[in-house]
Structure formats: structure tokens, C-alpha cells
C-alpha atoms as a PDB file:
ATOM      1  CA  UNK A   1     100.914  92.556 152.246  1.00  0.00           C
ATOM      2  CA  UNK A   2      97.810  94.808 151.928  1.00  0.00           C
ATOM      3  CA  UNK A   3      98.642  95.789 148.160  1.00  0.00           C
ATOM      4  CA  UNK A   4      99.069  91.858 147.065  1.00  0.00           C
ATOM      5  CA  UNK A   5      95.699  91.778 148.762  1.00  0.00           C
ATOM      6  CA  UNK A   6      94.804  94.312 146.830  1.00  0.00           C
ATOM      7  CA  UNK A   7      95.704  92.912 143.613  1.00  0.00           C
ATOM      8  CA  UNK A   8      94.468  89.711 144.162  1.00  0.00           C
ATOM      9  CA  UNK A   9      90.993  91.046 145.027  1.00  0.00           C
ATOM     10  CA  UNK A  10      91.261  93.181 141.787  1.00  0.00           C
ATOM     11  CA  UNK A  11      92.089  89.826 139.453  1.00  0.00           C
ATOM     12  CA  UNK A  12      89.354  88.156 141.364  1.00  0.00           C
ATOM     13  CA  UNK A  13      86.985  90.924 140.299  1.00  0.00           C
ATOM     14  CA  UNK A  14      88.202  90.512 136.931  1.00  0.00           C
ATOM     15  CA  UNK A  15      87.509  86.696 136.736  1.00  0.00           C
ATOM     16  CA  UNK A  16      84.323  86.566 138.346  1.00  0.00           C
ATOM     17  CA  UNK A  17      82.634  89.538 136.257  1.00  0.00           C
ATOM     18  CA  UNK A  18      80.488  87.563 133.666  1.00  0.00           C
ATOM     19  CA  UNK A  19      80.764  89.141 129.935  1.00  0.00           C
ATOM     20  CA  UNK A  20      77.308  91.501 128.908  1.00  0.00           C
ATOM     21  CA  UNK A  21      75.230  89.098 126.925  1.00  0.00           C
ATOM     22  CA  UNK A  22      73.256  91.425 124.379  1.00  0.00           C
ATOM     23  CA  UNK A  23      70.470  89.979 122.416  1.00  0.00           C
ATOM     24  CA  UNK A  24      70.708  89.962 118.368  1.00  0.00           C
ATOM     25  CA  UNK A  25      68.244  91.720 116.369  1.00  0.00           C
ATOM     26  CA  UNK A  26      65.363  90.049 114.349  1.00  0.00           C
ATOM     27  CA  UNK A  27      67.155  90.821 110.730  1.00  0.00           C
ATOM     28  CA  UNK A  28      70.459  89.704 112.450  1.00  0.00           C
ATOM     29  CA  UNK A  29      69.423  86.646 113.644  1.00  0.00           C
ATOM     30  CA  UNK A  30      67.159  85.813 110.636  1.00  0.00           C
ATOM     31  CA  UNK A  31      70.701  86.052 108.490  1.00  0.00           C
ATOM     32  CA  UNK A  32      72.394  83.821 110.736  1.00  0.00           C
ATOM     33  CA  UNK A  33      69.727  81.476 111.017  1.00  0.00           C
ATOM     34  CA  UNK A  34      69.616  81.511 106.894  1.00  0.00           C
ATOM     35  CA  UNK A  35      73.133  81.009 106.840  1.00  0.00           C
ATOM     36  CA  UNK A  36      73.426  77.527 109.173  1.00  0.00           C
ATOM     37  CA  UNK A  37      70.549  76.584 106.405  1.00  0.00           C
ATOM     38  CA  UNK A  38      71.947  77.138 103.397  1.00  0.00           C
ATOM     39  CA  UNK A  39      75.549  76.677 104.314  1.00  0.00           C
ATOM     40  CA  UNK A  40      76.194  74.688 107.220  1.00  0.00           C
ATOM     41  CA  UNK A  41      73.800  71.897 107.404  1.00  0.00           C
ATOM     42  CA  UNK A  42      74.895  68.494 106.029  1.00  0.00           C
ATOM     43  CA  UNK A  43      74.187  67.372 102.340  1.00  0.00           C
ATOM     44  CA  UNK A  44      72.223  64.047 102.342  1.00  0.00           C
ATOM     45  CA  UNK A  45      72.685  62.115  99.180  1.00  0.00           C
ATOM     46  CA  UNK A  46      70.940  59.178  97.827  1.00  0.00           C
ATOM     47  CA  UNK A  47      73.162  56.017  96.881  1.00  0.00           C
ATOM     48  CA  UNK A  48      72.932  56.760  93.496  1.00  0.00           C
ATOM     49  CA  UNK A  49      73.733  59.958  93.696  1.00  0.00           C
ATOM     50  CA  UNK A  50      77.145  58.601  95.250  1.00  0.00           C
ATOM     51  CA  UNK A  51      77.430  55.990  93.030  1.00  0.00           C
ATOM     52  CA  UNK A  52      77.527  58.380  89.985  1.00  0.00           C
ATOM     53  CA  UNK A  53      79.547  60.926  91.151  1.00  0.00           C
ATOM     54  CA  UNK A  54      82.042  58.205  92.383  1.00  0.00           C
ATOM     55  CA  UNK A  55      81.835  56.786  88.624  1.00  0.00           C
ATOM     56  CA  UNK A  56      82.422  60.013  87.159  1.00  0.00           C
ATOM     57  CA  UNK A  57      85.354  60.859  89.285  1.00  0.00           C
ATOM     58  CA  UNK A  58      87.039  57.554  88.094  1.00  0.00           C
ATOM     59  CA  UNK A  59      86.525  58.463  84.618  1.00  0.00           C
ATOM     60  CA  UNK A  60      88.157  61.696  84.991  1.00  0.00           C
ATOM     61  CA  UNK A  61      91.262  60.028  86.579  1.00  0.00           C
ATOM     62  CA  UNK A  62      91.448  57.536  83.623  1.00  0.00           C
ATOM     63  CA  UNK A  63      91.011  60.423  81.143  1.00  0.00           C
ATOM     64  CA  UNK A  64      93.629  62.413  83.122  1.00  0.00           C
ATOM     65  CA  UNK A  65      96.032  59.603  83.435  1.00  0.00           C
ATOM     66  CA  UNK A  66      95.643  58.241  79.906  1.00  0.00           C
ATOM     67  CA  UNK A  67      96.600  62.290  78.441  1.00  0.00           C
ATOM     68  CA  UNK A  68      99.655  62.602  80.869  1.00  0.00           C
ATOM     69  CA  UNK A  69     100.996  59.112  79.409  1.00  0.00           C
ATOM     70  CA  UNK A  70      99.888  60.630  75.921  1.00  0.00           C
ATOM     71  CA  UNK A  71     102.256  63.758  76.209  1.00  0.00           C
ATOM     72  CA  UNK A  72     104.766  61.929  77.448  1.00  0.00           C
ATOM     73  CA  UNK A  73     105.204  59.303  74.521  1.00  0.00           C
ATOM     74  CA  UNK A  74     105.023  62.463  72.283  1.00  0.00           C
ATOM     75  CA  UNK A  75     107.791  63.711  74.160  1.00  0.00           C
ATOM     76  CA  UNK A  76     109.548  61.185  73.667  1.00  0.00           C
ATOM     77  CA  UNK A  77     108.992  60.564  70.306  1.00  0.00           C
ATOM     78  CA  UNK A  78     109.977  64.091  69.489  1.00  0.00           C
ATOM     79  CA  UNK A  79     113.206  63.952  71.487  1.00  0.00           C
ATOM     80  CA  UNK A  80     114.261  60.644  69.430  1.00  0.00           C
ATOM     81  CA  UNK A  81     112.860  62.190  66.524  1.00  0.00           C
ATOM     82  CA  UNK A  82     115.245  65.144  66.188  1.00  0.00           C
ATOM     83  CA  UNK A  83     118.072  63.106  67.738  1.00  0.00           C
ATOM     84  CA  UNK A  84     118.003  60.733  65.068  1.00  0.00           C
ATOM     85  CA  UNK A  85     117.824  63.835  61.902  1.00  0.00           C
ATOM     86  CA  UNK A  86     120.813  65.439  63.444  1.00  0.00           C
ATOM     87  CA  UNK A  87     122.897  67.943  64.901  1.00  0.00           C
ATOM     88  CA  UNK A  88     122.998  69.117  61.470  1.00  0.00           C
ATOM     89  CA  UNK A  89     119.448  69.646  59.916  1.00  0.00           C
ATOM     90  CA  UNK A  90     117.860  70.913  62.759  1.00  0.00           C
ATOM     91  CA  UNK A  91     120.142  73.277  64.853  1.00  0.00           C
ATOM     92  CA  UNK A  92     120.469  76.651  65.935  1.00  0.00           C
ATOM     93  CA  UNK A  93     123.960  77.326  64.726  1.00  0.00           C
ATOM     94  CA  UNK A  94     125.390  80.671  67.030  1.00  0.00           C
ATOM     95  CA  UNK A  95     128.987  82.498  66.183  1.00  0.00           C
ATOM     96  CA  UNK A  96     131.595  81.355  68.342  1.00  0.00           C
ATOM     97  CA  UNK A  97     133.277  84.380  69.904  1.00  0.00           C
ATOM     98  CA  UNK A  98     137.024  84.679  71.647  1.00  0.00           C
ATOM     99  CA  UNK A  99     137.606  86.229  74.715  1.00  0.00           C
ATOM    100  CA  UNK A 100     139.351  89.040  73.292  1.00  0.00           C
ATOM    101  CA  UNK A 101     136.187  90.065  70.958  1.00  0.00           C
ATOM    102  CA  UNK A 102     137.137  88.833  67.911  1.00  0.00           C
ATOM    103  CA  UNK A 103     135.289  86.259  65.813  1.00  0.00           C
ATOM    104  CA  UNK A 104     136.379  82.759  65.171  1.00  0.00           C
ATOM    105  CA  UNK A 105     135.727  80.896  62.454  1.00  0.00           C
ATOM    106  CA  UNK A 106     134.220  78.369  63.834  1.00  0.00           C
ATOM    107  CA  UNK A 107     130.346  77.800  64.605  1.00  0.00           C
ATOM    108  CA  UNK A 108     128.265  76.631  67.634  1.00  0.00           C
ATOM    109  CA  UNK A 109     124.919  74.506  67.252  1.00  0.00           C
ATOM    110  CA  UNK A 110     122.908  74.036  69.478  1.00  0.00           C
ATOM    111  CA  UNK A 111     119.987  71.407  69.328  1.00  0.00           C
ATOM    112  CA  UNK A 112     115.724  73.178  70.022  1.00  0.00           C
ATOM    113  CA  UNK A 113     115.277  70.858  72.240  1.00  0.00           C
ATOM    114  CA  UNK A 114     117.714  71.591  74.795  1.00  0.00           C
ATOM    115  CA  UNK A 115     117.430  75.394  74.119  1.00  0.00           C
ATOM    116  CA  UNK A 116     113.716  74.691  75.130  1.00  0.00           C
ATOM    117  CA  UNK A 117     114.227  72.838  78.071  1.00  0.00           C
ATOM    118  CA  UNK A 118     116.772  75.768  79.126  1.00  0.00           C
ATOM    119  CA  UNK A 119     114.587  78.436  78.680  1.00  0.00           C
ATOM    120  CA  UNK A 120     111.393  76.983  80.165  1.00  0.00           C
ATOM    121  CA  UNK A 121     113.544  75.746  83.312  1.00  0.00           C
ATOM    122  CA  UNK A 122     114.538  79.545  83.464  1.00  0.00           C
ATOM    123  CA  UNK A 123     111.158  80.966  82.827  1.00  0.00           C
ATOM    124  CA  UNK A 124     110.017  78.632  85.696  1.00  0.00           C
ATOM    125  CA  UNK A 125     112.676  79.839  87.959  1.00  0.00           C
ATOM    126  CA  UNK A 126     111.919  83.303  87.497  1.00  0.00           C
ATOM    127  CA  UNK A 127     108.075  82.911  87.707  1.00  0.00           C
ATOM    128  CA  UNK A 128     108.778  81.413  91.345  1.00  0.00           C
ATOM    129  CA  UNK A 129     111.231  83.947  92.501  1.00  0.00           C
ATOM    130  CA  UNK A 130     108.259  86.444  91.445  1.00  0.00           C
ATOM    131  CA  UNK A 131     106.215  84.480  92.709  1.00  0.00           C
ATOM    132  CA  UNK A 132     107.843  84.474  96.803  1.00  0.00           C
ATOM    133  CA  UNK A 133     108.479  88.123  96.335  1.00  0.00           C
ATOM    134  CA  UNK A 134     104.705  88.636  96.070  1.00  0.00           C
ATOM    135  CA  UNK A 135     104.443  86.248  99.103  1.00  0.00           C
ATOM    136  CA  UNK A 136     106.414  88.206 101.707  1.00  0.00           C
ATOM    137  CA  UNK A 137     105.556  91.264 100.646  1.00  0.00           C
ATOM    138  CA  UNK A 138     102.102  90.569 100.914  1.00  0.00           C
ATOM    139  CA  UNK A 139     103.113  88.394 104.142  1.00  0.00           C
ATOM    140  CA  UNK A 140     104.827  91.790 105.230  1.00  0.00           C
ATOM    141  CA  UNK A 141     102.128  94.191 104.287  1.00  0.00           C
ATOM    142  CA  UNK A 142      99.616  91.687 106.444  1.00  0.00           C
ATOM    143  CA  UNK A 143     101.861  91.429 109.468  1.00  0.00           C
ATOM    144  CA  UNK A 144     102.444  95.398 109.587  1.00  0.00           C
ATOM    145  CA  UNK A 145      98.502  95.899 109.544  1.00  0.00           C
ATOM    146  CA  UNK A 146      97.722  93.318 112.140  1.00  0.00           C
ATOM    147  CA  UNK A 147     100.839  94.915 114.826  1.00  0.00           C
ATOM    148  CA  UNK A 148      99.021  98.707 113.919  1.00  0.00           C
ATOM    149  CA  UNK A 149      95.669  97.427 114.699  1.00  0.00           C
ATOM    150  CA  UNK A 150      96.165  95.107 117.780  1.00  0.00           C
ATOM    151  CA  UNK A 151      93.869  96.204 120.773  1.00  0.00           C
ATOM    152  CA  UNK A 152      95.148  97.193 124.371  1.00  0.00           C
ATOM    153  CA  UNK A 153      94.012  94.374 126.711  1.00  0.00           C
ATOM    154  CA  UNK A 154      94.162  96.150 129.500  1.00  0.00           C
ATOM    155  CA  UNK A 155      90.466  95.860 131.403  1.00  0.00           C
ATOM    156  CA  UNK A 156      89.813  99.902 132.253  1.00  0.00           C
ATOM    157  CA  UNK A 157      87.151  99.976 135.149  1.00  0.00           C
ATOM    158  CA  UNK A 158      88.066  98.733 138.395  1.00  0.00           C
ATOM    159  CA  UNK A 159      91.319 101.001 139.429  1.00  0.00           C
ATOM    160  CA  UNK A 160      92.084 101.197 142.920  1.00  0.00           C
ATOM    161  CA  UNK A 161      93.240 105.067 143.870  1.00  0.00           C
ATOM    162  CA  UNK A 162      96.009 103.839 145.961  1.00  0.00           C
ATOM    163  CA  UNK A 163      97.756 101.768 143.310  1.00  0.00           C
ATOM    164  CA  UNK A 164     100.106 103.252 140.590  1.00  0.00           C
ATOM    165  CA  UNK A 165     100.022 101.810 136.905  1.00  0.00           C
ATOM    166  CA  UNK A 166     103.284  99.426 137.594  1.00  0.00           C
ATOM    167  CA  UNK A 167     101.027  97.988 140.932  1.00  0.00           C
ATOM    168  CA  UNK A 168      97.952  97.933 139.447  1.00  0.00           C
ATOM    169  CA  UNK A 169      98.947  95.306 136.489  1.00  0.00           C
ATOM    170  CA  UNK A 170      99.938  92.173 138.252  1.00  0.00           C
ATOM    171  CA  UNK A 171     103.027  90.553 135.961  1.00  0.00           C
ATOM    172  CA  UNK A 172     104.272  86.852 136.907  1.00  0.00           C
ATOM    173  CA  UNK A 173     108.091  86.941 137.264  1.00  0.00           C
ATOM    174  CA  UNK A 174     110.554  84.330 138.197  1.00  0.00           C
ATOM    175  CA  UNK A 175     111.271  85.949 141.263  1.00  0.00           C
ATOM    176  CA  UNK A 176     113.710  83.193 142.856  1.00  0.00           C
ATOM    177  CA  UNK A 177     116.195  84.063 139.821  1.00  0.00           C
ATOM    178  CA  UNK A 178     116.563  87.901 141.686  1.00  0.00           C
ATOM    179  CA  UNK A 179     117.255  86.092 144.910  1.00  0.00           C
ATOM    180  CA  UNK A 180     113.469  86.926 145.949  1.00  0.00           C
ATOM    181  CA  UNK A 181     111.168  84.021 147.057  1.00  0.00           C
ATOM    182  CA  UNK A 182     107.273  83.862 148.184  1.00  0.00           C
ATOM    183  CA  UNK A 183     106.900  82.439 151.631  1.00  0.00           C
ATOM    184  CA  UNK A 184     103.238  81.439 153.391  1.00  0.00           C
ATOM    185  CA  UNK A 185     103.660  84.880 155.052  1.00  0.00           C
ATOM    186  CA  UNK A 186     103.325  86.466 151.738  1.00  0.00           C
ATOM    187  CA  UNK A 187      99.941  85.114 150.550  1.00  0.00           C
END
């Protein structure tokens, strides 16, 4: 009974002691007040300021728009392009090989265009996989630095003599699930 006392009084102490304010120095508190200036208060604008930027930004979503659609009719005019020559004029023709070793005679082609859809697919692929491995390592090398450099929250100051380390830091536990229970008497 005395101990929780004890610890209550302790975590009372704790709660009631108000942080040390300190005071910031002139250069400090000339940057800060040069900062909320420059940085932090709001931008007023006249209407026409709006106005043109809002103009502007539509025009650069037409322009954008109107070269996307642009590409892709060349696209597409490329791919019907070199469908309609042939397999024949415009192939990459690659030795087909038996699964023994040995040559046949006979001769694969394969069309640009899918050969450059397959290999920018795969270049893509690999740029990502790169891409998350740089991620978690990164992710990893961050983690590791914040668990080395976390502080210990434990408030050193008020210790009471009479308490050991395990008493001293007060830890909430389900005690009903060991069969233990707080009664009035307790508190």
C-alpha cells in the first residue's frame, strides 16, 4: 500500500512539473521571425494575376493533350505502316536452332516493332526492380539509424531510495488475466 502511494506521488510529480521555458536569442529569433516572413505568410494575388496564371495553365493542358494524341497517331501510323510492307522487307530474320545444337535450315523473323515493345517492357521492368531495391535499402538504412539513435525516456531526477528500478517505473498490466484484481482497498 505505501509503495503504490509511493508511485503514484512520484507520477504526480512527474505530471505536475511544468517544462523549463528558455528564452531565444536575438539572432535566433530574428531568423525565425524572417522565416514566417518570407516563407510562411500567405501570397495575396490580384484577379488578374489569377486570371493569367489560370489561362496559362489551360494552355499547357491543351498543348500537353494535343502532343500525347500526336504520338499516339504516329504510333499508330507506324505500326500499320510496317504491318502493311511485310514480314518480309522489314524483319530481323534470327537462325532457328534444335534442341540438340545443331542448325536447321530454316529461319526466324521477327518484326522491330514487337522486338521494341519487348525490350522496352523489359528495360522498364528492370529499371523498377532497381528501382525498389534502392527503396528498402534506403528504407532499411533509415530504420537502422532511427532504432540506434532513439532516446531513453526515462525522467532521471526524482528517485525514491526505497524503491528498486522494477518499482520505481510504474508499467500498466492486465492484471485480472494473472488471477490478480485491484480492489478500493488497493488505491
Amino acid at each position: 500500500m505505501d509503495k503504490l502511494q509511493k508511485k503514484v506521488a512520484i507520477a504526480i510529480k512527474k505530471t505536475l512539473t511544468a517544462p523549463q521555458v528558455r528564452k531565444l536569442e536575438e539572432g535566433e529569433q530574428d531568423f525565425w521571425n524572417k522565416l514566417i516572413d518570407r516563407y510562411l505568410t500567405p501570397i495575396n494575388d490580384s484577379q488578374a494575376h489569377k486570371d493569367e496564371v489560370t489561362r496559362e495553365l489551360k494552355s499547357l493542358r491543351n498543348k500537353a493533350v494535343f502532343l500525347y494524341f500526336m504520338i499516339n497517331v504516329l504510333w499508330v501510323v507506324a505500326t500499320f505502316f510496317l504491318q502493311a510492307i511485310g514480314n518480309d522487307v522489314i524483319s530481323i530474320k534470327i537462325p532457328k536452332y534444335l534442341p540438340n545444337g545443331t542448325l536447321s535450315g530454316e529461319i526466324l523473323k521477327v518484326e522491330p516493332l514487337s522486338l521494341m515493345f519487348l525490350l522496352s517492357f523489359a528495360v522498364l521492368l528492370f529499371v523498377q526492380f532497381v528501382a525498389m531495391l534502392y527503396h528498402r535499402v534506403y528504407t532499411l538504412i533509415h530504420v537502422v539509424s532511427y532504432r540506434s539513435s532513439e532516446k531513453d525516456y526515462r525522467q532521471k531526477g526524482i528517485k525514491d531510495p526505497e524503491l528498486t528500478e522494477d518499482e520505481y517505473c510504474m508499467t500498466l498490466e492486465n492484471h485480472s488475466a494473472t488471477g490478480l484484481t485491484f480492489t478500493v482497498d488497493d488505491l
